[in-house]
Protein backbone atom coordinates (compact mmCIF):
# COMPACT_ATOMS: atom_id res chain seq x y z
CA UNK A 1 0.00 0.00 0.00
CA UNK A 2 1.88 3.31 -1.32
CA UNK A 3 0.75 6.59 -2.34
CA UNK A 4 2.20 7.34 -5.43
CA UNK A 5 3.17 11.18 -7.41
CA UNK A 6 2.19 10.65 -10.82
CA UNK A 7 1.56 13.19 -14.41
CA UNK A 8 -0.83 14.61 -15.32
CA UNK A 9 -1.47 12.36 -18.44
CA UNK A 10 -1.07 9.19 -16.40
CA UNK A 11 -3.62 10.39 -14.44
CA UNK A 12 -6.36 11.04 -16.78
CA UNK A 13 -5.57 8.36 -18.52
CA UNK A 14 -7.55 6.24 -15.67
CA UNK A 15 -11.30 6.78 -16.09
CA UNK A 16 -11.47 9.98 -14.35
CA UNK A 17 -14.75 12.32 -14.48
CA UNK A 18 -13.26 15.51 -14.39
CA UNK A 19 -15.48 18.19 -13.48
CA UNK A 20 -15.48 21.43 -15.30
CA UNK A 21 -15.50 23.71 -13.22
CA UNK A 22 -12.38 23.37 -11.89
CA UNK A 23 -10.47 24.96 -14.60
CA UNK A 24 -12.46 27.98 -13.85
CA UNK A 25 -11.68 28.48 -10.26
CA UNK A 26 -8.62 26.41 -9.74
CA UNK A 27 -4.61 25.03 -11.51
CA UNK A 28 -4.26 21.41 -10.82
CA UNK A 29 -0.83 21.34 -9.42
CA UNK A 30 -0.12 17.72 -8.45
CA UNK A 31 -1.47 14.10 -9.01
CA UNK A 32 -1.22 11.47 -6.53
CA UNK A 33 -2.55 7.24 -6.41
CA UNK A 34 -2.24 4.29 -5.15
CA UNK A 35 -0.61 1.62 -6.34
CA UNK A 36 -3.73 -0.45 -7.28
CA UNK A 37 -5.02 2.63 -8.49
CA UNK A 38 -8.01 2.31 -5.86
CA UNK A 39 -8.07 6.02 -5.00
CA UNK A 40 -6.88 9.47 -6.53
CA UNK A 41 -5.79 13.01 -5.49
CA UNK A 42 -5.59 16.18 -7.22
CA UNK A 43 -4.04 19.22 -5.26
CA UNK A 44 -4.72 22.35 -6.81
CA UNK A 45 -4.44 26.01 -6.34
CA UNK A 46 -7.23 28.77 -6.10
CA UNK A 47 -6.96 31.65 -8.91
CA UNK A 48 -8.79 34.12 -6.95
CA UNK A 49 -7.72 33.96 -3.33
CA UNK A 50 -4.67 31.81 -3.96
CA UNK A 51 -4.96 29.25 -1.40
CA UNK A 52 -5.31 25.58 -1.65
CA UNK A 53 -7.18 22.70 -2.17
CA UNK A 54 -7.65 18.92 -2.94
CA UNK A 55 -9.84 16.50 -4.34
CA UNK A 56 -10.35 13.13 -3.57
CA UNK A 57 -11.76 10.57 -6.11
CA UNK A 58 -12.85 6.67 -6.19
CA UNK A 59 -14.48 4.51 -8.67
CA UNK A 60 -17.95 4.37 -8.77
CA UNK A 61 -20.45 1.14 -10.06
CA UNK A 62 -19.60 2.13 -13.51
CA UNK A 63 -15.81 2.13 -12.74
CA UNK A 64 -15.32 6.03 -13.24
CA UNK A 65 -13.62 7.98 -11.19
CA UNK A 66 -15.45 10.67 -9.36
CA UNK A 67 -15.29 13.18 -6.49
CA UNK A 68 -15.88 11.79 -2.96
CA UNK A 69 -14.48 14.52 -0.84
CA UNK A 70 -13.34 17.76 -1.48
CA UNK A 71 -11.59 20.34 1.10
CA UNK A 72 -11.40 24.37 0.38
CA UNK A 73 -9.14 27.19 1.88
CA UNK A 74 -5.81 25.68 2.68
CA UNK A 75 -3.13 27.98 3.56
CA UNK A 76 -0.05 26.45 1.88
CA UNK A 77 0.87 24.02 -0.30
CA UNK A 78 2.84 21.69 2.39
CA UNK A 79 -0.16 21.58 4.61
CA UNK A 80 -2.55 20.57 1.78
CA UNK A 81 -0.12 18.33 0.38
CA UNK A 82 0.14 17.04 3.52
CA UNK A 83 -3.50 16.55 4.76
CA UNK A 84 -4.14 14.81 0.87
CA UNK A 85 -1.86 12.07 1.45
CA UNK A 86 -3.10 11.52 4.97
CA UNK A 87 -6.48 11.35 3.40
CA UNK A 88 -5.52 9.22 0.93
CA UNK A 89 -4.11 6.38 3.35
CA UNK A 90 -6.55 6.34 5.90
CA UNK A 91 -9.18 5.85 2.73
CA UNK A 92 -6.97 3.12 1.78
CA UNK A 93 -6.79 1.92 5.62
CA UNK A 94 -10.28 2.11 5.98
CA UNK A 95 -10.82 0.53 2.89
CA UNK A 96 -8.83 -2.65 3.77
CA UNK A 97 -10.41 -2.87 7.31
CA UNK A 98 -14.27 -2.61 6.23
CA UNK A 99 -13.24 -5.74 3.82
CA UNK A 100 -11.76 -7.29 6.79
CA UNK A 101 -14.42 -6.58 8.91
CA UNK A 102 -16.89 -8.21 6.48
CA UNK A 103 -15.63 -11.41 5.64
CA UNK A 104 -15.39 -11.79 9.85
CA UNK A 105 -19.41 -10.54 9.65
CA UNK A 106 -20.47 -14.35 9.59
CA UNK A 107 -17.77 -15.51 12.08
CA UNK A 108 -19.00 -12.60 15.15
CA UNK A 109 -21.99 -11.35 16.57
CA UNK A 110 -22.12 -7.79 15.62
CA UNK A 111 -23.42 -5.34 18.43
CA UNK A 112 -27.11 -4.46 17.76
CA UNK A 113 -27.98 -0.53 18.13
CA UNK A 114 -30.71 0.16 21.12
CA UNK A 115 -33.71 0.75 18.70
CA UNK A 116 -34.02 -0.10 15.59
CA UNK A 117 -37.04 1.34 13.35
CA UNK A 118 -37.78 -0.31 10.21
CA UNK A 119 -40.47 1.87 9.01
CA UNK A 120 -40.42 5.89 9.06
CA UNK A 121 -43.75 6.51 9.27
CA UNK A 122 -46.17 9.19 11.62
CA UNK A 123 -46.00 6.87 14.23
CA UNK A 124 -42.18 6.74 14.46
CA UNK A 125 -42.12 10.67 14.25
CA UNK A 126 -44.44 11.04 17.06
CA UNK A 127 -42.36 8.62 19.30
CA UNK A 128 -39.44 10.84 18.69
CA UNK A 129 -41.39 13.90 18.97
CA UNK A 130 -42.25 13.02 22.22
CA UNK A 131 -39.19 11.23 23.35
CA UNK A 132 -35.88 12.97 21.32
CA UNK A 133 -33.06 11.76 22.96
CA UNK A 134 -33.51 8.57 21.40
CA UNK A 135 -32.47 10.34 18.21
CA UNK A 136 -28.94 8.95 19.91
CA UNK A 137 -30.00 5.15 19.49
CA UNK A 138 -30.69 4.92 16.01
CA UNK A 139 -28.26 3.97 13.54
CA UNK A 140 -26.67 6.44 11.12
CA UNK A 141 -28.22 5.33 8.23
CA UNK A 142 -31.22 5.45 10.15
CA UNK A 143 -31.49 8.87 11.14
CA UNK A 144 -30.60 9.95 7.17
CA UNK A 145 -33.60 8.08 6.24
CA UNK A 146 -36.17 10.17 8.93
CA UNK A 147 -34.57 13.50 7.72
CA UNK A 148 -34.94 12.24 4.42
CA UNK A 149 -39.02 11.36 5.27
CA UNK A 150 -39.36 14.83 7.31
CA UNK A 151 -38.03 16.79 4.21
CA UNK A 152 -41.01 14.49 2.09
CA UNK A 153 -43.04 15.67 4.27
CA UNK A 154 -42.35 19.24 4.11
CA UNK A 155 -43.44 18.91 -0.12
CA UNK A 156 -39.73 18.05 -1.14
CA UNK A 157 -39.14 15.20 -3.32
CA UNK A 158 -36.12 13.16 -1.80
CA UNK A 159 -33.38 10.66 -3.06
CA UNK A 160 -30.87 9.20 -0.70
CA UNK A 161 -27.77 8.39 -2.01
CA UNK A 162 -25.71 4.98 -1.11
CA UNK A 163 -25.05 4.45 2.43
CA UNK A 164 -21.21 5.04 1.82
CA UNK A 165 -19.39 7.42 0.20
CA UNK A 166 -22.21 9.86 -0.65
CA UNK A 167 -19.61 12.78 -0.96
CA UNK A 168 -21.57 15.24 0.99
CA UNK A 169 -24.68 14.77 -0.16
CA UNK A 170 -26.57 12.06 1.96
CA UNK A 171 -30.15 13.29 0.53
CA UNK A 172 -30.47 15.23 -2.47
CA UNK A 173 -34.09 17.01 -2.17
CA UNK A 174 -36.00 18.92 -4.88
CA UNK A 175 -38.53 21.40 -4.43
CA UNK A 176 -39.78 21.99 -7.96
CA UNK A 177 -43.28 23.72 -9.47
CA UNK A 178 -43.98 26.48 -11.41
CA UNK A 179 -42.55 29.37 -9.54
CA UNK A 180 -39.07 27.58 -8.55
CA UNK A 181 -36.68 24.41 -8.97
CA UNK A 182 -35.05 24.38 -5.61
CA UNK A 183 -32.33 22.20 -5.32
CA UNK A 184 -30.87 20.90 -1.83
CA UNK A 185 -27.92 18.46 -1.17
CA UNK A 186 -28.00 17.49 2.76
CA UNK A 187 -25.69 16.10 5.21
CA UNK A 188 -26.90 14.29 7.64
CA UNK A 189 -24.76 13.25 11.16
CA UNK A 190 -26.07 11.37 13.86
CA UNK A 191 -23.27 12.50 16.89
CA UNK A 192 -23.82 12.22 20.18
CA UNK A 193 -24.70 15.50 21.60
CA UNK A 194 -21.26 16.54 22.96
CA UNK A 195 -19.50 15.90 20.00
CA UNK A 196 -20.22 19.37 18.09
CA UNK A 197 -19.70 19.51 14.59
CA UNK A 198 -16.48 21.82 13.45
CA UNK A 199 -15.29 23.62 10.97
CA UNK A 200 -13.66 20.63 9.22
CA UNK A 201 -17.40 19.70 7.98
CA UNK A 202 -18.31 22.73 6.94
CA UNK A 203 -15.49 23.40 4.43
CA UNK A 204 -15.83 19.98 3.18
CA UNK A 205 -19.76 20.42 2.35
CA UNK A 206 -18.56 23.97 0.87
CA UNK A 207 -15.84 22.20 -1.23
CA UNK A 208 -19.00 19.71 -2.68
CA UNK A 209 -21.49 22.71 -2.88
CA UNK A 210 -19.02 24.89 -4.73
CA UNK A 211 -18.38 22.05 -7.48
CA UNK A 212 -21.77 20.67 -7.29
CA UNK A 213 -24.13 24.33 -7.07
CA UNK A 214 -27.48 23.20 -5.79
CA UNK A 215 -29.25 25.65 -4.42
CA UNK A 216 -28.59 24.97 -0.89
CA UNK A 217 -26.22 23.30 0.99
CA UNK A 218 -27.82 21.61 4.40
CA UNK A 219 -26.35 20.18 7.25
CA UNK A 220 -28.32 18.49 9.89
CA UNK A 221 -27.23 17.35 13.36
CA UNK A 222 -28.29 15.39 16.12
CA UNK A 223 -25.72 17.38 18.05
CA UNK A 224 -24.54 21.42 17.78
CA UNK A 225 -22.11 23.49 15.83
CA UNK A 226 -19.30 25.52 17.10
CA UNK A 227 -18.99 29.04 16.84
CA UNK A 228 -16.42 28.58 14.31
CA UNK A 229 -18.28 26.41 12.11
CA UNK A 230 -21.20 28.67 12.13
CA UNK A 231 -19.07 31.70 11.31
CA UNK A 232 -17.68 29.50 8.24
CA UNK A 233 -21.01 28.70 7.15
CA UNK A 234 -21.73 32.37 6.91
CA UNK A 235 -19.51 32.95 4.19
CA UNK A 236 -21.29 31.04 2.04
CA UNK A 237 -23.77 33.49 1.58
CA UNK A 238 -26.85 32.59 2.71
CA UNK A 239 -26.47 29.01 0.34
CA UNK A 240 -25.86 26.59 3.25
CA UNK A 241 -27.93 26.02 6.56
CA UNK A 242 -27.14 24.57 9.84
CA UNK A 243 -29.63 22.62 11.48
CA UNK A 244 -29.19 21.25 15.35
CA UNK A 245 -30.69 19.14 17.44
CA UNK A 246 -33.20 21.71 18.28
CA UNK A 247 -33.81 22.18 15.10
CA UNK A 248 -35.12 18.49 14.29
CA UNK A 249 -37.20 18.82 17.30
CA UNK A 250 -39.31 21.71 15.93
CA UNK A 251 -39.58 19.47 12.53
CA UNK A 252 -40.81 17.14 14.98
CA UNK A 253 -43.25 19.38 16.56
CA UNK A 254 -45.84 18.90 13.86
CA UNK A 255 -46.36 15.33 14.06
């Protein structure tokens, strides 16, 4: 397992999808692999403010190389190059271990979360209206699929992407009649309540949002957001919202 420097027409020789938009914002400066080619990097340079940033790409069903994380705003070059190739092995890392893990699935009992719902319907949102903190017990995937049935609810029409590398974007939600086509990608974490949500997330929803442009960029919590993530979210002009735990409980409020 090595990350590997490569040129630039090595690099696109490999099935990537390059977006773009890229060329208008941003100089790719540097490409970077693995050596089975699992996962890409492209570290690049901002035209207008100068800074740096880096895009990380896998292969999707149809074998294509696309964008699965994408961070904004980097000071200088080391750092970026830096935080890429730590990105890149701890992909790989992960990578290896959730292959591990799953060929031991049928040889260990897996530990079962506290509640499991298999239905999102009025009945589960009144249970949680009424009882809240068991937002905490439900699985990840879980909790993306009642935002993604409150959202329905509130005259969207939702998708939710693939349980794993969604790239920002857990739910993409359309709002669309004859006044407006509202587009919304949302990010959905399920964190315990003392583990706030930093400005790490918020540049890396930016980062999607900026090569993406829906209309709105949305990040919902089961926990809170620190002061410096909200006053990063602020410079995105009104085109991203922050929603807390408090927030989900007035959503719940109507059921």
């Amino acid at each position: 397992m090595k990350i590997n420097s490569t040129h630039k027409e090595e690099f696109y020789k490999l099935n990537v999808v390059k977006e773009p938009i890229l060329d208008f914002f941003a100089t790719e400066l540097e490409y970077y692999k693995d050596d089975k080619n699992r996962i890409l990097g492209i570290l690049l340079k901002d035209k207008s403010d100068e800074d740096f940033s880096y895009v990380i790409l896998s292969q999707d069903e149809d074998l294509a190389y696309k964008a699965i994380d994408v961070i904004i705003s980097l000071d200088s070059i080391e750092s970026a190059r830096s935080e890429l190739l730590f990105k890149l092995n701890e992909s790989i890392e992960k990578e290896i271990f959730e292959q591990s893990l799953y060929k031991m699935e049928k040889e260990i009992s897996v530990e079962k979360p506290s509640l499991i719902i298999t239905d999102i319907n009025e009945e589960v949102k009144k249970y949680f209206k009424k009882n809240p903190e068991k937002l905490y017990n439900i699985e990840p995937r879980q909790f993306e699929e009642l935002i993604a049935s409150l959202m329905q609810d509130l005259g969207f029409k939702v998708e939710l992407t693939k349980a794993t590398r969604d790239g920002g974007r857990d739910i993409i939600a359309q709002l669309k009649n004859s006044v407006t086509d509202f587009l919304a990608y949302v990010e959905c974490k399920r964190y315990a309540a003392e583990r706030k949500i930093g400005v790490g997330l918020i540049r890396e929803v930016s980062g999607v949002h900026y090569l993406n442009k829906p209309s709105k960029s949305i990040i919902v919590t089961t926990s809170f957001f620190t002061k410096d993530a909200v006053e990063e979210a602020k410079k995105m002009e009104n085109q991203m919202d922050l929603k807390d735990f408090n927030s989900i409980k007035n959503w719940l409020n109507k059921y």
